[in-house]
PDB file of N, CA and C in Angstrom:
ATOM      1  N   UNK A   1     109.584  94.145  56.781  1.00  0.00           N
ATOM      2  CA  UNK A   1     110.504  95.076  57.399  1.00  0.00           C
ATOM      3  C   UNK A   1     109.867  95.687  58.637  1.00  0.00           C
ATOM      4  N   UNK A   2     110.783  95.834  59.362  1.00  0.00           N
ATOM      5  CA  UNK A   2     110.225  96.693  60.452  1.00  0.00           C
ATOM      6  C   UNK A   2     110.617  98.502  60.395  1.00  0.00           C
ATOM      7  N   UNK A   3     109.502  99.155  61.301  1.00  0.00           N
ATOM      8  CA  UNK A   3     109.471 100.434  61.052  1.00  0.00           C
ATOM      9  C   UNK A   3     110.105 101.080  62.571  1.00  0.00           C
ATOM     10  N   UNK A   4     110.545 102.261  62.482  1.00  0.00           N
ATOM     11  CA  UNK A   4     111.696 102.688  63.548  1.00  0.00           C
ATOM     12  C   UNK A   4     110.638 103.861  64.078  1.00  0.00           C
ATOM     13  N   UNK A   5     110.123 103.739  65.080  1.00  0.00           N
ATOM     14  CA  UNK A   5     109.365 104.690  65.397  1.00  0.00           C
ATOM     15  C   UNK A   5     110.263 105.716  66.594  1.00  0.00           C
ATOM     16  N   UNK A   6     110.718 106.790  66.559  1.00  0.00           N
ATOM     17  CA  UNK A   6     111.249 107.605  67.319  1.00  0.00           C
ATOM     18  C   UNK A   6     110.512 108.200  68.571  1.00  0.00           C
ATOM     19  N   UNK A   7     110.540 108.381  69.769  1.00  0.00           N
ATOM     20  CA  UNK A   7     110.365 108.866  70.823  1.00  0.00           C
ATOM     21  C   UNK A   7     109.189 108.489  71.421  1.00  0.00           C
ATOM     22  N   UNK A   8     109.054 106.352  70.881  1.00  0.00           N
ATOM     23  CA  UNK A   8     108.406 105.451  71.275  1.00  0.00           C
ATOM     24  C   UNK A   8     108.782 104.982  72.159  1.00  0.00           C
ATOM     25  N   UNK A   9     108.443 104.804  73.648  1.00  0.00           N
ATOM     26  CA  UNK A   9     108.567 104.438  74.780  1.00  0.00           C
ATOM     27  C   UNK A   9     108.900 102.527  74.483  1.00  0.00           C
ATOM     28  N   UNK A  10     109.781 101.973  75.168  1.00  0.00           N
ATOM     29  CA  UNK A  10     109.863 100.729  75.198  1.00  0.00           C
ATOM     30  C   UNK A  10     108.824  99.618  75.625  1.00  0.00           C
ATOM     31  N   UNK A  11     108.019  99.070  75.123  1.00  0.00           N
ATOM     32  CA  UNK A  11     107.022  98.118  75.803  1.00  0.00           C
ATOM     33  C   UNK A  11     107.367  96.914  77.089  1.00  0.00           C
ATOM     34  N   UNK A  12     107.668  96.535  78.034  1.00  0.00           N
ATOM     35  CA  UNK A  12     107.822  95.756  78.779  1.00  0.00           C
ATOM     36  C   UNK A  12     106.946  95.444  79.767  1.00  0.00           C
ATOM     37  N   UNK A  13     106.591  94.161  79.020  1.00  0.00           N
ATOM     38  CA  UNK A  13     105.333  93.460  80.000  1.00  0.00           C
ATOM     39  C   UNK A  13     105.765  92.616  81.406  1.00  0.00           C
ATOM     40  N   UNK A  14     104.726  92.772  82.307  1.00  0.00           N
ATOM     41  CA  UNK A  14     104.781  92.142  83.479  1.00  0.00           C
ATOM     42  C   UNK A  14     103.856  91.628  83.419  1.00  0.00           C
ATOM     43  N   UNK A  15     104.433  90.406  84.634  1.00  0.00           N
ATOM     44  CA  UNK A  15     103.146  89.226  84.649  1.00  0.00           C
ATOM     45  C   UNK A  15     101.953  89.632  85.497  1.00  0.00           C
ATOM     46  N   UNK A  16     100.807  89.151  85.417  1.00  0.00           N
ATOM     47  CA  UNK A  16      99.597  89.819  86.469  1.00  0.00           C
ATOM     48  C   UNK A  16     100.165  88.937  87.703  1.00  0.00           C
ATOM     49  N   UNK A  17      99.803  89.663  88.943  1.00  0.00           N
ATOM     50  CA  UNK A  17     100.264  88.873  90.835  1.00  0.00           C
ATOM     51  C   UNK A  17      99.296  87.651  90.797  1.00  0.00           C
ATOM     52  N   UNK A  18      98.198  87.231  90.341  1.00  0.00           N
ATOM     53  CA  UNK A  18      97.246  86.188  90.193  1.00  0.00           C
ATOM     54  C   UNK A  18      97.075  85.976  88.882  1.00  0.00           C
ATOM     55  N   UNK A  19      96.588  84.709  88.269  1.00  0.00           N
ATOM     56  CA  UNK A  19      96.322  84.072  87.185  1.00  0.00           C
ATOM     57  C   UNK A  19      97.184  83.914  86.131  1.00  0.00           C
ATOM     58  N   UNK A  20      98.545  83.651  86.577  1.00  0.00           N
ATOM     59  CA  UNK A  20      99.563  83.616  85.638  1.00  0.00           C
ATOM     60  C   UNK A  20     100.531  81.976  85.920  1.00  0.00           C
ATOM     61  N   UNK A  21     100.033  81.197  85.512  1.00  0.00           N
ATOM     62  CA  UNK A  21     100.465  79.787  85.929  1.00  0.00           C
ATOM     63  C   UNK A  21     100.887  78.857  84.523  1.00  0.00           C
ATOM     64  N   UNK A  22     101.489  77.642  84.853  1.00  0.00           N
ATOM     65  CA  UNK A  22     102.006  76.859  83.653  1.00  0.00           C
ATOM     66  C   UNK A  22     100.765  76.266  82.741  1.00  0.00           C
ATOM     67  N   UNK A  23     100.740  75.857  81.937  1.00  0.00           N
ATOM     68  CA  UNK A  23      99.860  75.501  81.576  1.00  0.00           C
ATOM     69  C   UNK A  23      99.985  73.879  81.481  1.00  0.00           C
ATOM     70  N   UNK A  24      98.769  73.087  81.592  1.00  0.00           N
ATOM     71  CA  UNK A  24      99.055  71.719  81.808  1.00  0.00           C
ATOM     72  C   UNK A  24      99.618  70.517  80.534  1.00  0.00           C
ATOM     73  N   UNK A  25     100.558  70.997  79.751  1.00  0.00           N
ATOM     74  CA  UNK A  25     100.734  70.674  79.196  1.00  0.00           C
ATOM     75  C   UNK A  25     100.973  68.958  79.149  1.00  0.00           C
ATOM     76  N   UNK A  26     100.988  68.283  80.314  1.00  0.00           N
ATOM     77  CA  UNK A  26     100.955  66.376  80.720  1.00  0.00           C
ATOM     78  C   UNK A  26      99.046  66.293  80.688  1.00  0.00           C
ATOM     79  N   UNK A  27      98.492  66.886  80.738  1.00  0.00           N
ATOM     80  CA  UNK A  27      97.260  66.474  80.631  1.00  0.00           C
ATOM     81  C   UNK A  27      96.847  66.202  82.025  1.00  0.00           C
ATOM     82  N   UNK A  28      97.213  66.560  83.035  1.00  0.00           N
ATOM     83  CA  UNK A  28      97.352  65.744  84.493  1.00  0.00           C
ATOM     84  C   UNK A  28      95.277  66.439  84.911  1.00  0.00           C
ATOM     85  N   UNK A  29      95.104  67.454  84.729  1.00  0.00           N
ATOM     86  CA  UNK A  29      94.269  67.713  85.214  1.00  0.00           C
ATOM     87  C   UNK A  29      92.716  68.288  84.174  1.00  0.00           C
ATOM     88  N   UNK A  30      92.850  67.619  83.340  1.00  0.00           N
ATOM     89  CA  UNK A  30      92.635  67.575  81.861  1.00  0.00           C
ATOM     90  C   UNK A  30      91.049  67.000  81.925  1.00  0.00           C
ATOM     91  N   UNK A  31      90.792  65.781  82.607  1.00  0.00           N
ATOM     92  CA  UNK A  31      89.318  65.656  82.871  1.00  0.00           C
ATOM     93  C   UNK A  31      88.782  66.109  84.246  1.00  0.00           C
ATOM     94  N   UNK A  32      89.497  67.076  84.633  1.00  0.00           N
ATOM     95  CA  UNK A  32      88.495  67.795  85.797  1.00  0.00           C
ATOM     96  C   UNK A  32      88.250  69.041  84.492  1.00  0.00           C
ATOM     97  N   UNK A  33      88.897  69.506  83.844  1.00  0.00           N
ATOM     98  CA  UNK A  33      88.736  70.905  83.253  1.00  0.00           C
ATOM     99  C   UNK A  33      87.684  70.430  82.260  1.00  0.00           C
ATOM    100  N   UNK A  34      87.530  69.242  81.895  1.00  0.00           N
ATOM    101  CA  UNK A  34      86.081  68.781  80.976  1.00  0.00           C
ATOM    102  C   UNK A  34      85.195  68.401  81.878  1.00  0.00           C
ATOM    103  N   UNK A  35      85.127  68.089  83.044  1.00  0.00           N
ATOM    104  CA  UNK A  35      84.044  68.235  83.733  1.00  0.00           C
ATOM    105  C   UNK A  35      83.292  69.449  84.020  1.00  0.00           C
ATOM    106  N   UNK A  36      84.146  69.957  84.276  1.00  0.00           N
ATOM    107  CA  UNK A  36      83.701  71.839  84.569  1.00  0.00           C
ATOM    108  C   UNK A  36      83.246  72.576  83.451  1.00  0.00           C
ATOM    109  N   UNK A  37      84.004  72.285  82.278  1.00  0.00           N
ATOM    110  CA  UNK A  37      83.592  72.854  80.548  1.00  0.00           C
ATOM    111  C   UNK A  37      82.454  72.125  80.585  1.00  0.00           C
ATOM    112  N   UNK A  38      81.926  70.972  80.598  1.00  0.00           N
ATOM    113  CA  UNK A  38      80.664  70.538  80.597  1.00  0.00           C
ATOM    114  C   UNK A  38      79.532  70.921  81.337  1.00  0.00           C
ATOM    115  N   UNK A  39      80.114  70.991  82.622  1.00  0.00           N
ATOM    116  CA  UNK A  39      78.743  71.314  83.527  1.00  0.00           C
ATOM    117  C   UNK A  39      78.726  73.443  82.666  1.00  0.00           C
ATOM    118  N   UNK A  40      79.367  73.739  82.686  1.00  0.00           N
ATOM    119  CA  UNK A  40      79.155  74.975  82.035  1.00  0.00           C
ATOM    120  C   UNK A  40      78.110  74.723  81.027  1.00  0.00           C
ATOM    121  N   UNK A  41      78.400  74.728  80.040  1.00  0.00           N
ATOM    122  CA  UNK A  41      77.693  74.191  79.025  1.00  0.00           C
ATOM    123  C   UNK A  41      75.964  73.617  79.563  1.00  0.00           C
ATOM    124  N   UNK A  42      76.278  72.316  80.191  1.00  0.00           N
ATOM    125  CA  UNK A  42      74.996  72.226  80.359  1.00  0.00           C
ATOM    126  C   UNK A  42      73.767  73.669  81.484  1.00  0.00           C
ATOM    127  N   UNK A  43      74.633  74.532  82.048  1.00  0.00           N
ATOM    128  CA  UNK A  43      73.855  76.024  82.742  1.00  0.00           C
ATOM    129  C   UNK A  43      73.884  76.733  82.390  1.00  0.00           C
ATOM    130  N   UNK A  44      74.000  76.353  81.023  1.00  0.00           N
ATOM    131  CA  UNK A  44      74.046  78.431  80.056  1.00  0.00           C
ATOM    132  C   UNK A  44      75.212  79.035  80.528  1.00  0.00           C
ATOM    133  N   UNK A  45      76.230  78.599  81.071  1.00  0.00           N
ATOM    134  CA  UNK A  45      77.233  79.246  81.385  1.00  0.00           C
ATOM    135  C   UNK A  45      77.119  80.214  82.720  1.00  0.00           C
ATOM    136  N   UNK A  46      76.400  79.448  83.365  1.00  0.00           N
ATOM    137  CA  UNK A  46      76.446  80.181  85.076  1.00  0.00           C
ATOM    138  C   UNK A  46      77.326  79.151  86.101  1.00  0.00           C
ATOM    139  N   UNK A  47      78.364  80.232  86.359  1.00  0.00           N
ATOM    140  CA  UNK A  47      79.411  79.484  86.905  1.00  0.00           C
ATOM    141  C   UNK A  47      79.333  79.130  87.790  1.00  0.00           C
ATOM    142  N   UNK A  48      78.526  79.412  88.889  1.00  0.00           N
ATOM    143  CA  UNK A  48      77.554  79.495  90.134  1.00  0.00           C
ATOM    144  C   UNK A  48      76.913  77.826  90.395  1.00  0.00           C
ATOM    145  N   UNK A  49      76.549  77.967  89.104  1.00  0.00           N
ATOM    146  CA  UNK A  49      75.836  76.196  89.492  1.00  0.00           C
ATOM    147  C   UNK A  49      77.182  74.847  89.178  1.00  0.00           C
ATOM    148  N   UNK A  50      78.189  75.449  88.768  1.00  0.00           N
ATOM    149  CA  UNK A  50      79.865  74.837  88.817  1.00  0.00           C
ATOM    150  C   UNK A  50      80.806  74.546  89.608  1.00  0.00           C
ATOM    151  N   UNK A  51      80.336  75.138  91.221  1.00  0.00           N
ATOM    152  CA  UNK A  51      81.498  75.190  91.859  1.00  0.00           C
ATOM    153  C   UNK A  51      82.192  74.183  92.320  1.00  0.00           C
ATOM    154  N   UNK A  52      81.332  73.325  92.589  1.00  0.00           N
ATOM    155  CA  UNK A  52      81.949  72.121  92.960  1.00  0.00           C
ATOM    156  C   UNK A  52      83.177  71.721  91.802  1.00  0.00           C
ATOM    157  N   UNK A  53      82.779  71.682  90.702  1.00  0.00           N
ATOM    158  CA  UNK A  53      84.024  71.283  89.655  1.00  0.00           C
ATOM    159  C   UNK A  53      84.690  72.078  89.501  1.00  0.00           C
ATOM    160  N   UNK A  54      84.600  73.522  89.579  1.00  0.00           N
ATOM    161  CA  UNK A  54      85.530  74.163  89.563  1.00  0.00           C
ATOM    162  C   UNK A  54      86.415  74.604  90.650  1.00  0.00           C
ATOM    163  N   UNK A  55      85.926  73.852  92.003  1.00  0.00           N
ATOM    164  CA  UNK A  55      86.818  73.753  92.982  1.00  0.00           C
ATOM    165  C   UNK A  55      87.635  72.671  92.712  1.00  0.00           C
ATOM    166  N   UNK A  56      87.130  71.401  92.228  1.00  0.00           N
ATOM    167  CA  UNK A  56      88.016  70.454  92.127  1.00  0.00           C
ATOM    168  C   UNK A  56      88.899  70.874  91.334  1.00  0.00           C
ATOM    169  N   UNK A  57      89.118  71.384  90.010  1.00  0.00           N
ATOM    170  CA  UNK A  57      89.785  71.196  89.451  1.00  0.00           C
ATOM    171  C   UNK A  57      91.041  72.225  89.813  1.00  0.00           C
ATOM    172  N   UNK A  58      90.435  73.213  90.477  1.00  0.00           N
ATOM    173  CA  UNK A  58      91.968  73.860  91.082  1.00  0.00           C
ATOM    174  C   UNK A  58      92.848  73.331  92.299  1.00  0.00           C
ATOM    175  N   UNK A  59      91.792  72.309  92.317  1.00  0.00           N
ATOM    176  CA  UNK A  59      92.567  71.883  93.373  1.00  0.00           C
ATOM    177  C   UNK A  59      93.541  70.700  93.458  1.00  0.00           C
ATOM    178  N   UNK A  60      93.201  69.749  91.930  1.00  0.00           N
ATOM    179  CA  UNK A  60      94.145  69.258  90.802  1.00  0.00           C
ATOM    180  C   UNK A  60      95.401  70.181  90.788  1.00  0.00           C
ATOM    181  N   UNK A  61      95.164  71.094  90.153  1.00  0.00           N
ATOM    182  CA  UNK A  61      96.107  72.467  89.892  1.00  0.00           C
ATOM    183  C   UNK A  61      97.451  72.299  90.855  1.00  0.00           C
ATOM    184  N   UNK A  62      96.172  72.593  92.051  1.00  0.00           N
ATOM    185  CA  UNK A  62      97.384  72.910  93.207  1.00  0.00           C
ATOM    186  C   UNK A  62      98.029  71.746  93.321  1.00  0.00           C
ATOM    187  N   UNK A  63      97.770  70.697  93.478  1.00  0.00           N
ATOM    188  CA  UNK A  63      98.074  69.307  93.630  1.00  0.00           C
ATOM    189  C   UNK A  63      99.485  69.058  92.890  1.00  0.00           C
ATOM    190  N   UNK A  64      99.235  69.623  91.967  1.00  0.00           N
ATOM    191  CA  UNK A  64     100.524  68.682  90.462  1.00  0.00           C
ATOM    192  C   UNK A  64     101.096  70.203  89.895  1.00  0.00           C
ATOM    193  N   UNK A  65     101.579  70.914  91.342  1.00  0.00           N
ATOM    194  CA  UNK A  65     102.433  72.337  91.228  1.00  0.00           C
ATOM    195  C   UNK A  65     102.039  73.120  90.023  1.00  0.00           C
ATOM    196  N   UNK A  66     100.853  73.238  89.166  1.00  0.00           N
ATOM    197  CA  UNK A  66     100.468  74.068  88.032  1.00  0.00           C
ATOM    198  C   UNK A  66     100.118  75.405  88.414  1.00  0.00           C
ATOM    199  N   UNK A  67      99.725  75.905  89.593  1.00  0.00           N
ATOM    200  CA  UNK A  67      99.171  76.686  90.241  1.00  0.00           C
ATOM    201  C   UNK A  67     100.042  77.078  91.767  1.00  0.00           C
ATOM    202  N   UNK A  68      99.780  78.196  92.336  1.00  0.00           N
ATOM    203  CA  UNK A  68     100.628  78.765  93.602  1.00  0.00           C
ATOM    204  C   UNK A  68      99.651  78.072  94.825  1.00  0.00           C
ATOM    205  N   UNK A  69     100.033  77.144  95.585  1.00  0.00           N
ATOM    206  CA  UNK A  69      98.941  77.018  96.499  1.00  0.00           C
ATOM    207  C   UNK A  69      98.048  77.645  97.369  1.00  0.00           C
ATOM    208  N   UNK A  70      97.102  78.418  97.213  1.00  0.00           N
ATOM    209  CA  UNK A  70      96.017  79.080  98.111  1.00  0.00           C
ATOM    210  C   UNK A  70      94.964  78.382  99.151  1.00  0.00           C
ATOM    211  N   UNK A  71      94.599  78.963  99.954  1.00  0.00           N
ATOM    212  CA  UNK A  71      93.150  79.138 100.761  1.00  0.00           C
ATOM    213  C   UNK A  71      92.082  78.659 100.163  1.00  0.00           C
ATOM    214  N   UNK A  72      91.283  78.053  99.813  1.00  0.00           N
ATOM    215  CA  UNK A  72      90.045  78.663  99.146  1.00  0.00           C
ATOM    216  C   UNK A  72      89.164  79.697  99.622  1.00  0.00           C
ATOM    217  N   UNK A  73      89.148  79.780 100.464  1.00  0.00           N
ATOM    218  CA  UNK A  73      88.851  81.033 100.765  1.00  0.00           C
ATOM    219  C   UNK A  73      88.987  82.350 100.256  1.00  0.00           C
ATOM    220  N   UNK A  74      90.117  82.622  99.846  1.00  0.00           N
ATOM    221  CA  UNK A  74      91.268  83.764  98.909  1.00  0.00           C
ATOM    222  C   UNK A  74      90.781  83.183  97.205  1.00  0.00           C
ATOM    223  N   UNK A  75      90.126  82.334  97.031  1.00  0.00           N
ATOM    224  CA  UNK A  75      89.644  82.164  95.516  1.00  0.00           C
ATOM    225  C   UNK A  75      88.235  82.154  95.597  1.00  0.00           C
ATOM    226  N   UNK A  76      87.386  81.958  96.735  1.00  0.00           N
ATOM    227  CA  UNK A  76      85.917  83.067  96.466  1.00  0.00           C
ATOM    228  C   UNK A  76      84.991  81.633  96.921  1.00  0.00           C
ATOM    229  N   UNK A  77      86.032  81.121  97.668  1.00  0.00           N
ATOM    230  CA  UNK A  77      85.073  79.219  97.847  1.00  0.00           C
ATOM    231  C   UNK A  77      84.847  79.709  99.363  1.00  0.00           C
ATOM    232  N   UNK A  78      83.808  80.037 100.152  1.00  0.00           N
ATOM    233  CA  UNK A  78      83.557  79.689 101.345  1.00  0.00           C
ATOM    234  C   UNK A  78      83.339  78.956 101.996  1.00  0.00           C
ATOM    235  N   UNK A  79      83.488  78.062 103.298  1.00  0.00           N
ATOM    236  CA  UNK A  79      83.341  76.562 103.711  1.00  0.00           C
ATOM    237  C   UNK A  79      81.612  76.832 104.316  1.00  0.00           C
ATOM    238  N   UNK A  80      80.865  78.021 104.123  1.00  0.00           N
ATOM    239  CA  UNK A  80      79.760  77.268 104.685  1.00  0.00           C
ATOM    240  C   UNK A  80      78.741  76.984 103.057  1.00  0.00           C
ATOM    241  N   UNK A  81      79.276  77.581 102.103  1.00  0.00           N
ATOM    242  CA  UNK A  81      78.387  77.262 100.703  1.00  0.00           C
ATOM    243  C   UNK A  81      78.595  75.619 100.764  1.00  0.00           C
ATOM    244  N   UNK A  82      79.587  75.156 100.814  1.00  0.00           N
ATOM    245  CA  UNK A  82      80.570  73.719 100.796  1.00  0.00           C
ATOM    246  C   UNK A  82      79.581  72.702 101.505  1.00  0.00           C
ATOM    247  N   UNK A  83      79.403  73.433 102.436  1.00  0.00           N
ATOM    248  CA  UNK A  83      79.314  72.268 104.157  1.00  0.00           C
ATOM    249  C   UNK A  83      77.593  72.235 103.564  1.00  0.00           C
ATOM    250  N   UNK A  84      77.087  73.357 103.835  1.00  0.00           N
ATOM    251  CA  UNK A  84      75.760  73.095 103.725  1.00  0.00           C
ATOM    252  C   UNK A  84      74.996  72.724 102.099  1.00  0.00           C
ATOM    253  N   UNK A  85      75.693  72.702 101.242  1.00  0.00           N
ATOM    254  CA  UNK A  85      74.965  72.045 100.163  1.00  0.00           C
ATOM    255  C   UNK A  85      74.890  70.427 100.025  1.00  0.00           C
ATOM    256  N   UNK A  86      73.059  70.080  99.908  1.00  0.00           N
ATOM    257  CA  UNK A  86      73.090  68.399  99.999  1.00  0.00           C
ATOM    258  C   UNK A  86      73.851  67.706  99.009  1.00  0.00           C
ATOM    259  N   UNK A  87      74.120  66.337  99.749  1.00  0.00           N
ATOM    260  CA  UNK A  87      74.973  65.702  98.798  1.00  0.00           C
ATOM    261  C   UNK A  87      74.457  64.949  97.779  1.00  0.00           C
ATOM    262  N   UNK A  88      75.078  65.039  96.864  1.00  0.00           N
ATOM    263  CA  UNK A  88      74.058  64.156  95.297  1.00  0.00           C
ATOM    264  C   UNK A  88      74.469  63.083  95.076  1.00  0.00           C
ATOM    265  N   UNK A  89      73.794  62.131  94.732  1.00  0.00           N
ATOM    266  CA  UNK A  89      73.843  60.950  94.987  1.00  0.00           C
ATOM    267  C   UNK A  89      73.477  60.259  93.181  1.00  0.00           C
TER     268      UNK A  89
END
């Protein structure tokens, strides 16, 4: 049963302006997000040594409309961290 609480204000949630997107339910971007869960994993969980995968994979996101398209810039990716890190081979 439910209980009738009197001169209880109505609850109505709003969505947050960022991080509120579909979820990938086709699997479309499904092994970038295990690439990134992995490299986590293997750095103790410093997201810092991730970015590369975790740029890719939003950028999957954006790709296959799961996500609002942004900048990277406006998500914390700067183009000179990008440009100047060597490439691995």
């Amino acid at each position: 049963m439910t209980s009738m609480t009197f001169g209880q204000k109505k609850f109505i949630p709003t969505a947050p302006e960022k991080g509120s997107f579909p979820l990938d339910h086709g699997g479309q971007c499904r092994k970038l997000m295990l690439f990134y869960m992995r490299c986590l994993r293997e750095n103790a969980d410093d997201n810092s040594a991730c970015r590369e995968e975790s740029k890719a994979y939003l950028q999957c996101r954006m790709d296959n409309d799961l996500m609002a398209r942004e900048d990277f810039s406006k998500l914390g990716y700067s183009k000179e961290k990008s440009e100047n890190k060597p490439e691995q081979s």
